[in-house]
C-alpha atoms as a PDB file:
ATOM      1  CA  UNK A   1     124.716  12.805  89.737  1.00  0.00           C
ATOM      2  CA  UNK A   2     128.366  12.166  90.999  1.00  0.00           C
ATOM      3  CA  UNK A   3     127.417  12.950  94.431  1.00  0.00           C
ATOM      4  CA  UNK A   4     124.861  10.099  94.600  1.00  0.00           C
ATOM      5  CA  UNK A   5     127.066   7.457  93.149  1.00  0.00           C
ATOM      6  CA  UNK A   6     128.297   4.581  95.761  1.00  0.00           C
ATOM      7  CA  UNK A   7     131.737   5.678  95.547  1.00  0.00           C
ATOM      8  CA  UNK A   8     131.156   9.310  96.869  1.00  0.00           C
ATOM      9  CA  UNK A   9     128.777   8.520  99.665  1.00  0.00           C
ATOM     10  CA  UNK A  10     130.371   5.572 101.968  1.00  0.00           C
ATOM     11  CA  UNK A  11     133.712   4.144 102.828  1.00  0.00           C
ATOM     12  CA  UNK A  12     133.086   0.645 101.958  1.00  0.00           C
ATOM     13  CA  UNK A  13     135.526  -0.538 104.313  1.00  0.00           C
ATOM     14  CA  UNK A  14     133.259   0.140 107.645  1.00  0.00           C
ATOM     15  CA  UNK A  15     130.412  -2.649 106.374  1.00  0.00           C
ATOM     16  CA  UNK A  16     130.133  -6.434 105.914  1.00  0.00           C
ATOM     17  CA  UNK A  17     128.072  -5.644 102.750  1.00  0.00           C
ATOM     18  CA  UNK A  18     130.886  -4.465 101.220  1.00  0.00           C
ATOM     19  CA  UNK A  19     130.887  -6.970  98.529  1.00  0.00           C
ATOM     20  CA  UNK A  20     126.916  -6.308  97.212  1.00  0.00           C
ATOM     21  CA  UNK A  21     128.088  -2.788  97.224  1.00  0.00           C
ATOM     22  CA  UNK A  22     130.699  -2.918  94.954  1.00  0.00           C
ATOM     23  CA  UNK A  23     128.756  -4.714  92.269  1.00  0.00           C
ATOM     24  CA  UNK A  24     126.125  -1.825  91.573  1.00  0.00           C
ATOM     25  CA  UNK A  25     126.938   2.318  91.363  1.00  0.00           C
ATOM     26  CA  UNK A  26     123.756   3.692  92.621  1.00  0.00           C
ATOM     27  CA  UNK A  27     122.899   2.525  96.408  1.00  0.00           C
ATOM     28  CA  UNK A  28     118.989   2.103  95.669  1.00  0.00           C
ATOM     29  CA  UNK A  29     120.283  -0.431  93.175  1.00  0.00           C
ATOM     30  CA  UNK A  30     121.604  -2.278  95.851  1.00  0.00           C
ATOM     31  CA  UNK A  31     117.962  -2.425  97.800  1.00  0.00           C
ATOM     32  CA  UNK A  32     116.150  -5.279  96.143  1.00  0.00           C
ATOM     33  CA  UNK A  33     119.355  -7.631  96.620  1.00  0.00           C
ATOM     34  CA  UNK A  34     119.593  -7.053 100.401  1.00  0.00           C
ATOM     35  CA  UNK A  35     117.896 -10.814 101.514  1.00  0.00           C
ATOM     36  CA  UNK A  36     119.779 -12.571  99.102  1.00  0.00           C
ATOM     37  CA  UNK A  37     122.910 -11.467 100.148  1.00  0.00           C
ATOM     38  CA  UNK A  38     121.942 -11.640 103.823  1.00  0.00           C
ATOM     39  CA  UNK A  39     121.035 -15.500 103.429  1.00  0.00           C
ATOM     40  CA  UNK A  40     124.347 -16.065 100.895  1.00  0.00           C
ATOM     41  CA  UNK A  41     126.581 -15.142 103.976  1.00  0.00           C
ATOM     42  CA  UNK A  42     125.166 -15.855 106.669  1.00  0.00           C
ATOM     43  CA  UNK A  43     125.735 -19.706 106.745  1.00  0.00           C
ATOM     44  CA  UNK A  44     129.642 -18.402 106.076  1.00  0.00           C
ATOM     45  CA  UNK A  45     130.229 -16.154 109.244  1.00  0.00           C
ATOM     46  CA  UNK A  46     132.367 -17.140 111.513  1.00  0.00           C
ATOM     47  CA  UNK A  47     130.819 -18.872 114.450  1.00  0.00           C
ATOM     48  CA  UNK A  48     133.138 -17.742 116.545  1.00  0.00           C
ATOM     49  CA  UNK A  49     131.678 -14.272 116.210  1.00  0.00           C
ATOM     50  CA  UNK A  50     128.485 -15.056 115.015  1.00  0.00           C
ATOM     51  CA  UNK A  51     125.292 -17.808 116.144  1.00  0.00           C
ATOM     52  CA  UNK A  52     121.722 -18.276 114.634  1.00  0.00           C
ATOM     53  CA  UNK A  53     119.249 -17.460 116.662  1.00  0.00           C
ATOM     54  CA  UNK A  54     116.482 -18.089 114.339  1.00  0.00           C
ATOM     55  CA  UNK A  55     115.342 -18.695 110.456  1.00  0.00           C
ATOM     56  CA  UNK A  56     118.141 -16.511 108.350  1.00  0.00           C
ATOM     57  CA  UNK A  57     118.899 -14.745 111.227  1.00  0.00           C
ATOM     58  CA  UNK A  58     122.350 -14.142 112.472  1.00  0.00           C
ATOM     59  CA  UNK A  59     123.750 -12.469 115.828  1.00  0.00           C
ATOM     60  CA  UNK A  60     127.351 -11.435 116.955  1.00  0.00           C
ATOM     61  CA  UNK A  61     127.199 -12.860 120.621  1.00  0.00           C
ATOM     62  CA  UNK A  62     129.031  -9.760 121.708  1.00  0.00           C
ATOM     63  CA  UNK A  63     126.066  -7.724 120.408  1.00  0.00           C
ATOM     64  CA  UNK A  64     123.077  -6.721 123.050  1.00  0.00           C
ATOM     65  CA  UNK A  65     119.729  -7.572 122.526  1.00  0.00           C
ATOM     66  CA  UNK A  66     117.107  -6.916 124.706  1.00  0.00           C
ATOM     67  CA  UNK A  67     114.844  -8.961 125.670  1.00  0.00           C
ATOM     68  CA  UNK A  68     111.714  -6.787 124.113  1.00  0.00           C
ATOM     69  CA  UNK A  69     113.219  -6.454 121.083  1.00  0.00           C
ATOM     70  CA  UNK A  70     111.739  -8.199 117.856  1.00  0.00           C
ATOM     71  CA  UNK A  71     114.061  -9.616 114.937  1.00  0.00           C
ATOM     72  CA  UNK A  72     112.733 -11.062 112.208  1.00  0.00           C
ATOM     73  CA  UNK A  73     114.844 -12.524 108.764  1.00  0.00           C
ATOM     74  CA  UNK A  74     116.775 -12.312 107.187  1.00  0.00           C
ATOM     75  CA  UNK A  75     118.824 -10.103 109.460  1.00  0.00           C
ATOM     76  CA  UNK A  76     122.898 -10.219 110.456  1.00  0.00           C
ATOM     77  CA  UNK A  77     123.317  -8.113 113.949  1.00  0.00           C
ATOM     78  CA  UNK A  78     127.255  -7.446 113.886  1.00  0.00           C
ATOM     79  CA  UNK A  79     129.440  -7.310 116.750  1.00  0.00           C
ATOM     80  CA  UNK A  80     129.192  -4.847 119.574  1.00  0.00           C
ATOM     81  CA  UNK A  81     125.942  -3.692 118.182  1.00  0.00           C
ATOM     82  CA  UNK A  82     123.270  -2.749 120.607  1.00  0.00           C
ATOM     83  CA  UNK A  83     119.240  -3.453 119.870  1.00  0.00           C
ATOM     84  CA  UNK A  84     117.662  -1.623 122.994  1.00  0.00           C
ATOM     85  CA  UNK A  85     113.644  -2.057 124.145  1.00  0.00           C
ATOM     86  CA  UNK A  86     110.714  -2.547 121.834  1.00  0.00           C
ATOM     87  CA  UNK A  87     112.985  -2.372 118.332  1.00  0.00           C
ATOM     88  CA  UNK A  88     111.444  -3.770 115.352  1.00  0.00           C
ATOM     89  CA  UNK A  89     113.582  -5.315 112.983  1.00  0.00           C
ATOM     90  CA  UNK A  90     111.282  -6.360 110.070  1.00  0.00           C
ATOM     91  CA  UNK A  91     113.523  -8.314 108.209  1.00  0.00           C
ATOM     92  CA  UNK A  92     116.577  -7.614 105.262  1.00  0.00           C
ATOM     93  CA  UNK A  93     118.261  -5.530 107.435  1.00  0.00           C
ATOM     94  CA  UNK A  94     121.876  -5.407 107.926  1.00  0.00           C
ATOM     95  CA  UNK A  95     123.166  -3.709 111.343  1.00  0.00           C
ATOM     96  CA  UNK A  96     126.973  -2.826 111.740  1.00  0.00           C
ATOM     97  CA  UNK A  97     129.562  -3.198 114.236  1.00  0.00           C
ATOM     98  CA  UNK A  98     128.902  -1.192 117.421  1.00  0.00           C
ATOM     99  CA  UNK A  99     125.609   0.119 115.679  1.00  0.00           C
ATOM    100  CA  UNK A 100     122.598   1.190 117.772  1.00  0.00           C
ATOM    101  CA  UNK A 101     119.126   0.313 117.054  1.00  0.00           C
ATOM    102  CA  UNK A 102     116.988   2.464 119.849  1.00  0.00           C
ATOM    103  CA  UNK A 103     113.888   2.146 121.531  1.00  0.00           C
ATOM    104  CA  UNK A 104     110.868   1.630 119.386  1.00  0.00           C
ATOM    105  CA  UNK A 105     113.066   2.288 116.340  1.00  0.00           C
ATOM    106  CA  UNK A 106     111.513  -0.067 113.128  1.00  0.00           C
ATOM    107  CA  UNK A 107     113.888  -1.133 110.512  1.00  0.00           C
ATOM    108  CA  UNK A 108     112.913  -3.056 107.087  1.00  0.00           C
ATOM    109  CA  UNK A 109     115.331  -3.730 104.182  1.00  0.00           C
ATOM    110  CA  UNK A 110     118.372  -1.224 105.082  1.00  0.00           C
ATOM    111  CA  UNK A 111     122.506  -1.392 105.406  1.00  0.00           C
ATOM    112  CA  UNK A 112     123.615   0.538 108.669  1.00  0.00           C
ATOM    113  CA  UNK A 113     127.150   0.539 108.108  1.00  0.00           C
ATOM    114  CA  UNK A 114     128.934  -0.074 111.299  1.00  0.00           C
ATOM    115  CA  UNK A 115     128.459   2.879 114.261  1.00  0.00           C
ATOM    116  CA  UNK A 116     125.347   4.044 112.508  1.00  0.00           C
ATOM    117  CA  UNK A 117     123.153   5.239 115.309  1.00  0.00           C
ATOM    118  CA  UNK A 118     119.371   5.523 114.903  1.00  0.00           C
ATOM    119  CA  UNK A 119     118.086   5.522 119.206  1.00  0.00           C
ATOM    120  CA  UNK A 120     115.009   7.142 119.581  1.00  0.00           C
ATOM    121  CA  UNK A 121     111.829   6.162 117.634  1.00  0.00           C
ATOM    122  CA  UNK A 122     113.395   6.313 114.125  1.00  0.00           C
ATOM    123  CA  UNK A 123     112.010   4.536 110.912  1.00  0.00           C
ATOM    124  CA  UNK A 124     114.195   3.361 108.528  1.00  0.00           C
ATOM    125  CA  UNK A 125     112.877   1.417 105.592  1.00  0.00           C
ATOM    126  CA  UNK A 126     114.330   1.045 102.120  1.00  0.00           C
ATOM    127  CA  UNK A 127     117.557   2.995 103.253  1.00  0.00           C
ATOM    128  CA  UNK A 128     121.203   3.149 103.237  1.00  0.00           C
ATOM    129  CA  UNK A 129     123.065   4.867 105.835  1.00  0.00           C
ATOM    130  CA  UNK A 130     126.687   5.026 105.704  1.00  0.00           C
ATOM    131  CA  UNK A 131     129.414   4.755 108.877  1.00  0.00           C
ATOM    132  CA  UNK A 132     128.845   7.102 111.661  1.00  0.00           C
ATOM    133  CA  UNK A 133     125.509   8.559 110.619  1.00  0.00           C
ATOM    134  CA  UNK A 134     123.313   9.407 113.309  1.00  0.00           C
ATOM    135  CA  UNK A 135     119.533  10.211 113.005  1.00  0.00           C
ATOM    136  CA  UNK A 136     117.632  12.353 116.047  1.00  0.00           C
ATOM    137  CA  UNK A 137     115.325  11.295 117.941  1.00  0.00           C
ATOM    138  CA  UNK A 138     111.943  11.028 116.299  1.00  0.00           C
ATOM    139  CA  UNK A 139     113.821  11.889 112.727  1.00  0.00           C
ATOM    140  CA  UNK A 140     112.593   9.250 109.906  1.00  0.00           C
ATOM    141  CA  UNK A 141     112.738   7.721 106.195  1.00  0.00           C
ATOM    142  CA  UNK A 142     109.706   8.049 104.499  1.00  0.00           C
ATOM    143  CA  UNK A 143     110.093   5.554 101.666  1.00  0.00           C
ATOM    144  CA  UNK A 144     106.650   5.843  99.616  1.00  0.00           C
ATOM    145  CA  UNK A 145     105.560   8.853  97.379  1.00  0.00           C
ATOM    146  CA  UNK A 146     102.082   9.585  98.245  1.00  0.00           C
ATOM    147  CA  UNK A 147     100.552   8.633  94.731  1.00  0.00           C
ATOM    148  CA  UNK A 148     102.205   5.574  95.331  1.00  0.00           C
ATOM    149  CA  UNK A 149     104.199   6.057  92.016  1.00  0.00           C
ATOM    150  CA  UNK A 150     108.044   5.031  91.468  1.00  0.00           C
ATOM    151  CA  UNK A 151     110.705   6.908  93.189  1.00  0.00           C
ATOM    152  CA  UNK A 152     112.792   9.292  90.623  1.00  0.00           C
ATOM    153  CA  UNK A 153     115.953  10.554  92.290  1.00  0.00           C
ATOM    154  CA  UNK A 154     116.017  14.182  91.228  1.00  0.00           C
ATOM    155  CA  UNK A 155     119.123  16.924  92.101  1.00  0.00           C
ATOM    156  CA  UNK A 156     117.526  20.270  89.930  1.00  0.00           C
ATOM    157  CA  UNK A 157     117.290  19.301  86.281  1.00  0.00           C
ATOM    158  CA  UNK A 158     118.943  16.188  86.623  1.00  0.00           C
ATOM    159  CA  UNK A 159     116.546  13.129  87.139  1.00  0.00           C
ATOM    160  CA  UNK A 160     117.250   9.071  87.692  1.00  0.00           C
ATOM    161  CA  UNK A 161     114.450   6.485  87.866  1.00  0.00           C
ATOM    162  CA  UNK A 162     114.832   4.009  90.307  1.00  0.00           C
ATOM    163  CA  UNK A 163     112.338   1.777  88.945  1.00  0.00           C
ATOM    164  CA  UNK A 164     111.580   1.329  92.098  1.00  0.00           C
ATOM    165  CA  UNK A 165     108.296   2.278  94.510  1.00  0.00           C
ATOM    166  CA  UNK A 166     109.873   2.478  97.651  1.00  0.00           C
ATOM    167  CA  UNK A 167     113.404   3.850  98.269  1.00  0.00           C
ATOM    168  CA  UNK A 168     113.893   5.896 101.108  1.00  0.00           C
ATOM    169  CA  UNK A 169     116.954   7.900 102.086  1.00  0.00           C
ATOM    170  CA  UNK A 170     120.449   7.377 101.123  1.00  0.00           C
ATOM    171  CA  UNK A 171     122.729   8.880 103.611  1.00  0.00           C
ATOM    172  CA  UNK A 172     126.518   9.529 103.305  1.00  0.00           C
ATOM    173  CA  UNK A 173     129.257   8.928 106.059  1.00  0.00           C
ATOM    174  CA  UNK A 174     128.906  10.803 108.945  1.00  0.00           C
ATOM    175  CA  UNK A 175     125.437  12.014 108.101  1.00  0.00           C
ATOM    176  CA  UNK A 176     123.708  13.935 111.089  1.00  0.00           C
ATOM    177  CA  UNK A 177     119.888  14.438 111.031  1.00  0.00           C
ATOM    178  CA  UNK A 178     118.380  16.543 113.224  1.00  0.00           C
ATOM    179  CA  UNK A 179     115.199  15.636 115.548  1.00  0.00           C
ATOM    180  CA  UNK A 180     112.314  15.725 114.111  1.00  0.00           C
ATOM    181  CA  UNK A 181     113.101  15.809 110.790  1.00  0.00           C
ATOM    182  CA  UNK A 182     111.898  13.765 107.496  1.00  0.00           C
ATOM    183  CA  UNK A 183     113.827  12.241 104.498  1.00  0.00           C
ATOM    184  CA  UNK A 184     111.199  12.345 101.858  1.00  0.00           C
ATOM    185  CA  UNK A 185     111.492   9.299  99.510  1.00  0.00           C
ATOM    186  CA  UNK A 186     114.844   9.522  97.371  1.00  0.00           C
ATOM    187  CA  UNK A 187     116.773  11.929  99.299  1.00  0.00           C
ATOM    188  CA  UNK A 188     120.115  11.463  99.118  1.00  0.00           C
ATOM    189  CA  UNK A 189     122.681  13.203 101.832  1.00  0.00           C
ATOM    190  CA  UNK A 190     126.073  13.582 101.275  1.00  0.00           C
ATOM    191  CA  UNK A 191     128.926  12.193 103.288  1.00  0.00           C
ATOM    192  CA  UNK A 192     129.776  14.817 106.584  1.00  0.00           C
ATOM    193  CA  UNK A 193     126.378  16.700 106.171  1.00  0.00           C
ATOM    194  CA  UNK A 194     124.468  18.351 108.499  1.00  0.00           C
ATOM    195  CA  UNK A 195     119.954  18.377 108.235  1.00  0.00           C
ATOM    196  CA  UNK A 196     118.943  20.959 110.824  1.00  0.00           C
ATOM    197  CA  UNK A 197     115.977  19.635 113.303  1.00  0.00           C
ATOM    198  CA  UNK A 198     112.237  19.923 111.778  1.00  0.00           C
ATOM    199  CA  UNK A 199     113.686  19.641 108.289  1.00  0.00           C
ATOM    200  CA  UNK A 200     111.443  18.226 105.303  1.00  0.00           C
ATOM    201  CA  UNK A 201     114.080  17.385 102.876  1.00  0.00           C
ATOM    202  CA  UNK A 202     113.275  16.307  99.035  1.00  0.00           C
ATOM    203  CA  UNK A 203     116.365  15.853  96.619  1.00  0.00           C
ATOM    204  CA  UNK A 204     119.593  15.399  96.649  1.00  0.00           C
ATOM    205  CA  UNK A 205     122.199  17.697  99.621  1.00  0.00           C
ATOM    206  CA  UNK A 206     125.710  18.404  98.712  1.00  0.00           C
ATOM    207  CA  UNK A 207     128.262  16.856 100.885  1.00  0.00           C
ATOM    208  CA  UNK A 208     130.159  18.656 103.496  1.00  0.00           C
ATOM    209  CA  UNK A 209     126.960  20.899 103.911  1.00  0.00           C
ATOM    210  CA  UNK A 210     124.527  22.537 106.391  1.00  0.00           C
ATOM    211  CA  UNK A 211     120.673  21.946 105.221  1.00  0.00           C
ATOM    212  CA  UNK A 212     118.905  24.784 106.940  1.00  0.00           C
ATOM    213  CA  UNK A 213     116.120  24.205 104.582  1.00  0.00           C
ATOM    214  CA  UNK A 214     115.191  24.066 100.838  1.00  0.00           C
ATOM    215  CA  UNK A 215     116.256  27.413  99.647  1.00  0.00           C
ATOM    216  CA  UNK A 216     119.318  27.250 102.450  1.00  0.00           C
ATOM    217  CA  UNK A 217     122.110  24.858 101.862  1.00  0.00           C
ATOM    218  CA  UNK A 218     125.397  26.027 102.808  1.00  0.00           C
ATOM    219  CA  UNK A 219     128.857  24.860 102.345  1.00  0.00           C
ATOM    220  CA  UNK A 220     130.809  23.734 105.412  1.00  0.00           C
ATOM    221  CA  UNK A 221     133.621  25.936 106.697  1.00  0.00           C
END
């Protein structure tokens, strides 16, 4: 399971939560700790950058909000990052530098590293998603099995358990996911991977890789 380890998925340097990450080698590890850590810091950002705007909830004042957008905390919005019409932030969710949070896109307990780009009707929940990924329009993270049982992480034979009910999708640097699509709960992407539009994707995909679809996962040229 190298290829789901924290290490092998994101450059740490492109995130404020750099320092949660380092403490745990699995990402979903790093889930349940995500409003702690957002409430430890927040009262330590610079406010030259950043001001409250509400109960644990912290805004760069060069980011854009609109004014139909919904924030709740604990929640840091970093600098440059844009929240356009109707998003729902739900709470525990941290969004990177020049990030963009789209139009009726929900997010609840996730890491958007910084230029993460989720603008049309996405869901993230439970989720990771490393520097520069980008998620289609309409593409989502489902994070709950449908018997409601905890999440195991599987890649073929190999198996993990999260201990965990809801994790949703882990996704590498430079991730792009096509529209349409769905990250079943526990998928894990690689860094520089491609998910073709439509996909239904379950497991773990190789970095540096084109998912076509299950049976179809070719190596980058």
């Amino acid at each position: 399971m190298e290829g789901c380890k924290i290490k092998n998925l994101y450059n740490l340097e492109h995130t404020i939560a750099k320092n949660l990450l380092e403490k745990f080698e699995y990402p979903w590890e790093v889930l349940p700790e995500i409003s702690k850590f957002i409430i430890e810091i927040g009262n330590n950002l610079d406010k030259n950058i950043y001001e409250q705007k509400g109960e644990n909830i912290w805004i760069a004042k060069s980011a854009t909000i609109y004014p139909t957008a919904y924030i709740k905390g604990p929640a840091i919005i970093g600098e440059n990052a844009e929240v356009r019409h109707c998003a729902f932030i739900r709470g525990n969710a941290i969004v990177g530098n020049n990030a963009v949070v789209g139009n009726s896109t929900e997010l609840k307990n996730v890491i958007l590293f910084d230029n993460v780009q989720v603008p049309h009707y996405n869901y993230v929940g439970d989720s990771i998603l490393g520097y520069k990924a980008h998620m289609g329009a309409g593409s989502i993270t489902s994070n709950v099995k449908s018997d409601k049982k905890l999440v195991i992480i599987k890649n073929g034979k190999e198996k993990i358990e999260t201990g965990l009910k809801k994790v949703g999708a882990m996704m590498g640097d430079e991730v792009e996911v096509g529209c349409g699509s769905i990250l079943n709960p526990g998928s894990i992407i690689g860094a520089h991977t491609n998910i073709y539009p439509l996909s239904s994707v379950r497991g773990v995909v190789p970095a540096n890789s084109i998912y076509k679809n299950q049976n179809e996962i070719i190596e980058k040229k």
